[in-house]
Protein backbone atom coordinates (compact mmCIF):
# COMPACT_ATOMS: atom_id res chain seq x y z
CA UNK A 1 -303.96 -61.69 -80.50
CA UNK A 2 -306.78 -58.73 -79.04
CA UNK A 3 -305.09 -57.91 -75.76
CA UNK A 4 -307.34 -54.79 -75.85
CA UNK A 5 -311.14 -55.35 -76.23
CA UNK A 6 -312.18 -52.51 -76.17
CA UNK A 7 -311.27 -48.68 -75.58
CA UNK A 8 -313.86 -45.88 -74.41
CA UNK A 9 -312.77 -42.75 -73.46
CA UNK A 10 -309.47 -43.63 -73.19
CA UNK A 11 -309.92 -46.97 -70.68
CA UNK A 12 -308.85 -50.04 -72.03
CA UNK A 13 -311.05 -53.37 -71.44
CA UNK A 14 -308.65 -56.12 -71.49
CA UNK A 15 -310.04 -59.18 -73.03
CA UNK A 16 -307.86 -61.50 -70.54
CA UNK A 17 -309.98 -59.92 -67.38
CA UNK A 18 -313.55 -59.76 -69.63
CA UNK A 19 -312.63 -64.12 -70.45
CA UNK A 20 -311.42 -64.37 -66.58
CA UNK A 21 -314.67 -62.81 -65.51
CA UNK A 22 -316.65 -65.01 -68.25
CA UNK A 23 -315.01 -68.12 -67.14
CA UNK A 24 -316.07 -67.42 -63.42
CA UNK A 25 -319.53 -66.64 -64.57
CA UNK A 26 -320.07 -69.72 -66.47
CA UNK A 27 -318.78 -71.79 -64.20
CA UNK A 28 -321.24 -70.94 -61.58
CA UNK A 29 -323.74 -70.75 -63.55
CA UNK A 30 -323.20 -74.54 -64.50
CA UNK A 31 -322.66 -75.15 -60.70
CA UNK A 32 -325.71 -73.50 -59.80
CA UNK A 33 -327.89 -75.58 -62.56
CA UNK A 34 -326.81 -78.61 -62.24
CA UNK A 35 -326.64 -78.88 -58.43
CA UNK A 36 -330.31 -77.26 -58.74
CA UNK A 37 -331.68 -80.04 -61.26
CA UNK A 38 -329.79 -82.62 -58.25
CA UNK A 39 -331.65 -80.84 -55.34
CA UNK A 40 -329.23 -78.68 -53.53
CA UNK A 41 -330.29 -76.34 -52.26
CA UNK A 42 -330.16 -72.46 -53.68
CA UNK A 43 -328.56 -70.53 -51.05
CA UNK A 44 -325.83 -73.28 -50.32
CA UNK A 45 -324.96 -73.20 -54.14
CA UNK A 46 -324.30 -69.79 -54.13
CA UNK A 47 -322.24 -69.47 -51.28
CA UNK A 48 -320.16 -72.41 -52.07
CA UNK A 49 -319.72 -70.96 -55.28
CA UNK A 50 -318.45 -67.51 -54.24
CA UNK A 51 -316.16 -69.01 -51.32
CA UNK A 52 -314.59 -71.78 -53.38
CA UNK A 53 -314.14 -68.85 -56.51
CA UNK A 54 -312.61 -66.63 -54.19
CA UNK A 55 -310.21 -69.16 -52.87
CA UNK A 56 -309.07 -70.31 -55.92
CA UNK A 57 -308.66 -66.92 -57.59
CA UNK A 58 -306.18 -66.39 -54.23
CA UNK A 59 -304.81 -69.60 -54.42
CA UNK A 60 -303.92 -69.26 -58.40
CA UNK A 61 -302.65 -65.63 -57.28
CA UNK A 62 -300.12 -66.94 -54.32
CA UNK A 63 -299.20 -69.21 -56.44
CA UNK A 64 -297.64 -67.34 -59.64
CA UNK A 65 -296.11 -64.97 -56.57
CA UNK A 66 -294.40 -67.78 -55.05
CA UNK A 67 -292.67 -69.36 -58.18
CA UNK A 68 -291.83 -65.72 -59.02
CA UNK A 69 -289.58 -64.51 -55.81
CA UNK A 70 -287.43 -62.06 -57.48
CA UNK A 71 -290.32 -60.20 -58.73
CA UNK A 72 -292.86 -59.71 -55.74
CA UNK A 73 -290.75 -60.07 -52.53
CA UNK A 74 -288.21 -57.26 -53.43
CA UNK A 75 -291.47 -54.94 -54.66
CA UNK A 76 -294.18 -56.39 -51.72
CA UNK A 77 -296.28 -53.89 -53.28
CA UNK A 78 -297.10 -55.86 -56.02
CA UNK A 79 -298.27 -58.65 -54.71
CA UNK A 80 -301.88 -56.67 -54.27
CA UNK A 81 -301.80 -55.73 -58.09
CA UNK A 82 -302.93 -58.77 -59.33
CA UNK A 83 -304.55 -56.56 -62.28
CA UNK A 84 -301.59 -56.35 -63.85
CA UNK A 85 -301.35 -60.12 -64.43
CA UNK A 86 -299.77 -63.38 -62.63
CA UNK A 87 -301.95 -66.43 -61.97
CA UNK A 88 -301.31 -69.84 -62.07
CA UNK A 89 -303.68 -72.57 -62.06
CA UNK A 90 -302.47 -75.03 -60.06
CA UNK A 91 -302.74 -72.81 -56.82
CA UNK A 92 -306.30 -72.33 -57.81
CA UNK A 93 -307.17 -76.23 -58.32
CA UNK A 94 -305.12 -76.65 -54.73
CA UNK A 95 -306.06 -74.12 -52.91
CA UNK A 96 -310.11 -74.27 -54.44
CA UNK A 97 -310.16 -77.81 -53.73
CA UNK A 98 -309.35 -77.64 -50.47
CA UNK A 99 -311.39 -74.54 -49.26
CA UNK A 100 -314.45 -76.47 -50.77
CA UNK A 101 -313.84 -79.71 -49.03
CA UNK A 102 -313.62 -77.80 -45.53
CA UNK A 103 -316.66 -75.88 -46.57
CA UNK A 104 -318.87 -78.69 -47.22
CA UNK A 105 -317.67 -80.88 -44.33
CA UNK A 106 -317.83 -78.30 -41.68
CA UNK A 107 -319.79 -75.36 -43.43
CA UNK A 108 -322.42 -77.13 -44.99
CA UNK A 109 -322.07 -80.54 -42.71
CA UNK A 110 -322.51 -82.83 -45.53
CA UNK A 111 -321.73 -86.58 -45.13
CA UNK A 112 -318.59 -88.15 -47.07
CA UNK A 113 -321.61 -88.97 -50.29
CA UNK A 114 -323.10 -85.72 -50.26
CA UNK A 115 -319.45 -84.02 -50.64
CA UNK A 116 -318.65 -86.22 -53.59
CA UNK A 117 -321.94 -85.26 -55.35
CA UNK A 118 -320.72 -81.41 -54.44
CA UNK A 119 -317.14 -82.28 -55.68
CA UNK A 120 -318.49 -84.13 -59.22
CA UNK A 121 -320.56 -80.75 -60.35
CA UNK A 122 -318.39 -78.69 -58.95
CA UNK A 123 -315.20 -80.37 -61.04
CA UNK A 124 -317.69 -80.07 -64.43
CA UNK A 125 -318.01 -76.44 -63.42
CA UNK A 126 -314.25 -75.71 -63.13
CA UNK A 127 -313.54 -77.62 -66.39
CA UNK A 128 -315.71 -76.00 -68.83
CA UNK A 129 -314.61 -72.53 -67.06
CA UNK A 130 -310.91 -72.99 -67.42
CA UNK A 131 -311.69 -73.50 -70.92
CA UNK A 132 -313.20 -70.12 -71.37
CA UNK A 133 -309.78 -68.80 -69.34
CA UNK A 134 -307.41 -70.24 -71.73
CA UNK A 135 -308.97 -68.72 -74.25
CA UNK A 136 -308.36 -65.53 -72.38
CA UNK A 137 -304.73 -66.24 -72.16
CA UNK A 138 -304.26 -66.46 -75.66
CA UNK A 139 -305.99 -63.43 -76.68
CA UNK A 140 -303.50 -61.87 -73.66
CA UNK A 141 -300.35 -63.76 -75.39
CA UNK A 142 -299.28 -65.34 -72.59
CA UNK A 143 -298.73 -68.97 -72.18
CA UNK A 144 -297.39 -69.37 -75.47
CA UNK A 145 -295.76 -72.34 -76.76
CA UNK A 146 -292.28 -73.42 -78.87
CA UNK A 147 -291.46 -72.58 -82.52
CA UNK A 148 -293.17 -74.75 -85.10
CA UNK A 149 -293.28 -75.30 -88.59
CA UNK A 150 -297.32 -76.98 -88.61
CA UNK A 151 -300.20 -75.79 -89.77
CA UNK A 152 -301.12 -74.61 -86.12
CA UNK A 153 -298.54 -72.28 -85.59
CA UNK A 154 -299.62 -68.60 -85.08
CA UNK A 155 -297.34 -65.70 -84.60
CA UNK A 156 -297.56 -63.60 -81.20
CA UNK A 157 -297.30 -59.83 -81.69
CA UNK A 158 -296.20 -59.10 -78.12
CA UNK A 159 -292.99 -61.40 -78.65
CA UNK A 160 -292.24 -59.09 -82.27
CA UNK A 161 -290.47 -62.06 -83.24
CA UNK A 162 -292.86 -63.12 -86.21
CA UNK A 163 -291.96 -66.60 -85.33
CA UNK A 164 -294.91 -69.08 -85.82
CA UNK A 165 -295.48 -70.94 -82.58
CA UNK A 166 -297.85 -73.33 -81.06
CA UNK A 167 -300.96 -71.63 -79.45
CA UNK A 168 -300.68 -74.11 -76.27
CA UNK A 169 -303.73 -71.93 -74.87
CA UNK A 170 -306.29 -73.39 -77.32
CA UNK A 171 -304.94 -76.42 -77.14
CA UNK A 172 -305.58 -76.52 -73.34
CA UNK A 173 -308.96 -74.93 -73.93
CA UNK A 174 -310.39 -77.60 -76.22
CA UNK A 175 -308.89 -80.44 -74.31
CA UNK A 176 -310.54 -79.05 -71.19
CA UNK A 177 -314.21 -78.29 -73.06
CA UNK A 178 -314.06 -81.84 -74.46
CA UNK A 179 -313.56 -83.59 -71.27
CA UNK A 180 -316.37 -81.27 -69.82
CA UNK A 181 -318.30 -82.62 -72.18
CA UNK A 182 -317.45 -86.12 -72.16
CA UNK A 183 -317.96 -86.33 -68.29
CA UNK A 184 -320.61 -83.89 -68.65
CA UNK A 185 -322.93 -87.08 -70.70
CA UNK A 186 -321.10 -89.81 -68.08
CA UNK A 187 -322.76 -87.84 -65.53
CA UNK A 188 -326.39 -88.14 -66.99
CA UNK A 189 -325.85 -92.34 -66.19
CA UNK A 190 -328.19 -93.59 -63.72
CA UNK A 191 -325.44 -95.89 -62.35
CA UNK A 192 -322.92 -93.25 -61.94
CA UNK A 193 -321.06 -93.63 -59.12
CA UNK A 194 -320.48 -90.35 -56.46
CA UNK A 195 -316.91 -89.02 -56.63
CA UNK A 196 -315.75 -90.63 -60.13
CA UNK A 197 -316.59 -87.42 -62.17
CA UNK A 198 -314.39 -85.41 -59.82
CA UNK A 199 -311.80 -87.84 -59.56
CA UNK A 200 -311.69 -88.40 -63.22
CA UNK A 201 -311.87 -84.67 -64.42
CA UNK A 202 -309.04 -83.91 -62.33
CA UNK A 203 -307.21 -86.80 -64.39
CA UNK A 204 -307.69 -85.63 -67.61
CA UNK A 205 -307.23 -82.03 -66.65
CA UNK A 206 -304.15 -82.81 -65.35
CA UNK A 207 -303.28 -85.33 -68.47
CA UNK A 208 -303.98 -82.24 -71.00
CA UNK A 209 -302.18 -79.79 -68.98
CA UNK A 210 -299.01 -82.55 -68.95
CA UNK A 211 -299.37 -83.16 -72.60
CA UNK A 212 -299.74 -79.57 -73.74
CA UNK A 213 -296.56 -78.91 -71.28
CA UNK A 214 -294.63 -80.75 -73.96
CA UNK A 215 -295.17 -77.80 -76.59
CA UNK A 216 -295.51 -74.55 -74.59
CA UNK A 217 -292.09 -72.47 -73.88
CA UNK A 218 -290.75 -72.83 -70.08
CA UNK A 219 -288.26 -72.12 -68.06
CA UNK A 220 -288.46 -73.88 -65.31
CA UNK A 221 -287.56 -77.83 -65.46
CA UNK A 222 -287.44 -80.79 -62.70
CA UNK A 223 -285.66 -82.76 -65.17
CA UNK A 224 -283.48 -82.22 -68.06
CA UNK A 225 -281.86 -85.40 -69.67
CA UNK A 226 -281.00 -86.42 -73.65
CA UNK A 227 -284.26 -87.63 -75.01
CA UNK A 228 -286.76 -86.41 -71.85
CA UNK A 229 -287.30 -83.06 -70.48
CA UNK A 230 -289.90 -82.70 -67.98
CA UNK A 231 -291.22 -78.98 -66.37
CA UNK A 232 -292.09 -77.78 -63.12
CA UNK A 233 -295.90 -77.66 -63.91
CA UNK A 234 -295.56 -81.42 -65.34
CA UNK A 235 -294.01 -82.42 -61.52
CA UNK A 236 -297.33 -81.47 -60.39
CA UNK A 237 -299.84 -82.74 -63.34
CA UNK A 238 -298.15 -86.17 -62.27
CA UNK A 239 -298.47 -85.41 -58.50
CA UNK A 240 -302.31 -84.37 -59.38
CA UNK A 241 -302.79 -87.17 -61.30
CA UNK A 242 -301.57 -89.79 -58.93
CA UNK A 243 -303.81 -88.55 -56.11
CA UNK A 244 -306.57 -88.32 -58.35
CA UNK A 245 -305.97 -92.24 -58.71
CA UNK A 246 -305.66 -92.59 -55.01
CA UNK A 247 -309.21 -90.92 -54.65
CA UNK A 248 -310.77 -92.88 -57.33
CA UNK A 249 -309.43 -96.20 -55.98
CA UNK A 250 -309.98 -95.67 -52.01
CA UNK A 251 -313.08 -93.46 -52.03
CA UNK A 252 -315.19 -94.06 -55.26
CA UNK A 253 -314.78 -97.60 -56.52
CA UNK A 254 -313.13 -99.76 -53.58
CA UNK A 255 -315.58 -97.89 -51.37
CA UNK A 256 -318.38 -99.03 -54.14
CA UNK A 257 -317.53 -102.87 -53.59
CA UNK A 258 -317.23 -102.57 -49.93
C-alpha cells in the first residue's frame, strides 16, 4: 500500500485524495466528450457535471456518517472533516442520481428522451471514475477483504497483521473499468436504445459490488444463516439492482414497443 504519495516540506499528499480527485476529473472529462460528440451543449455539460459531482461527493459523505452514529453524532464536529476519510458509495450513486434527474427535468427542461441520453453518458462517466477511486482505496488500505490462501492475496501494512487478504478494491476497480468498457462499445450501436446504458451500468455496478461483498471483511450483516451470509451493502446492491430492472423494463424497452 502508498497511503502517502508524496511529502514536501513536511505536507503529506495522500494518494486516496490525489485518485479521488483523478476519478472526478476523468469522469467529467468523459462526460464532457461524449455528450459533446452527441450535441449537448458546452455550458450545460459543465454545470451538470459540477452539480451532480458535488451531490454525490455529499451524498457518499452523509452516507458513511449515517451508518457510523457512534462516531459523528457524539463529536458533530466531525462531520465537516471529511478529509480525514468516510465515504460510501452508495449515498453518492443515490443521492447523484437523484440531484441529476431534478437538474435535467427542471434545470435543464429536457424531455423524458433527452434525460435518458443525459443519464446513459453520464452512468459511463461514473463507472470508469469509480474505477480510478477504488484504486484509491486500496493504495489508502481501506476496504479490504477476508484472509486467503490464493495467489491474490496481498498483505495490508496498516492492519500489521501480515495476513494475506483479498484486495476487494481492485477487484471492484476492474469489474467497474470492464463494464465501462463493454457498455462504452454498446453505446457506439446505431440502434441503441435511450436509457439501457444507464439502466444496465447500474446493474452490473451493483452485480460487482454484490459479488465482491462476498470477499471483503464487514461488519455489518442483514442476514446471517448456516450456508448464506448476506451484508448491509449487499441489501442495497439487490435493492439497486431490482430498480434498475424496473427502469429498464417500464422506461427503456416496454416504452420501445409501445
Amino acid at each position: 500500500m502508498l497511503p502517502t504519495l508524496l511529502t514536501i516540506n513536511g505536507f503529506k499528499i495522500e494518494s486516496y485524495w490525489v485518485l479521488m480527485f483523478l476519478s472526478y476529473f476523468f469522469a467529467g472529462l468523459i462526460l464532457y466528450f461524449l455528450g459533446r460528440k452527441r450535441g449537448f451543449p458546452a455550458k450545460e455539460l459543465i454545470s451538470f457535471i459540477l452539480i451532480v459531482s458535488i451531490f454525490g461527493f455529499i451524498g457518499a459523505r452523509l452516507c458513511y456518517i449515517l451508518l457510523n452514529p457512534n462516531i459523528y453524532f457524539s463529536q458533530p464536529i466531525k462531520i465537516l472533516m471529511f478529509w480525514q476519510g468516510g465515504f460510501t458509495s452508495f449515498g453518492g450513486i443515490i443521492l447523484g442520481i437523484i440531484t441529476g434527474l431534478l437538474y435535467l427535468k427542471f434545470g435543464l427542461k429536457k424531455n423524458t428522451e433527452e434525460i435518458k441520453k443525459w443519464l446513459d453518458i453520464g452512468m459511463l462517466a461514473f463507472l470508469f471514475g469509480h474505477g480510478i477511486g477504488r484504486i484509491g482505496c486500496f493504495l489508502e488500505g481501506c476496504c479490504y477483504g477476508k484472509t486467503t490462501a490464493s495467489l491474490f492475496g496481498v498483505i495490508f501494512p496498516s492492519l500489521n497483521d501480515g495476513i494475506y487478504r483479498h484486495p476487494t478494491q481492485l477487484y471492484e476497480s476492474f469489474g467497474y473499468f470492464l463494464t465501462y468498457f463493454l457498455l462504452l462499445a454498446q453505446s457506439n450501436r446505431k440502434n441503441i436504445l435511450n436509457g439501457s446504458i444507464f439502466g444496465w451500468g447500474l446493474f452490473f455496478h451493483e452485480l460487482v459490488r454484490f459479488i465482491v461483498e462476498f470477499f471483503r471483511e464487514n461488519t455489518l450483516y442483514f442476514l446471517q444463516l448456516p450456508h448464506l451470509t448476506l451484508s448491509s451493502a449487499q441489501l442495497v446492491d439487490i435493492i439497486l439492482m431490482v430498480m434498475s430492472l424496473i427502469f429498464l423494463h417500464y422506461f427503456v424497452y416496454n416504452k420501445n414497443q409501445n
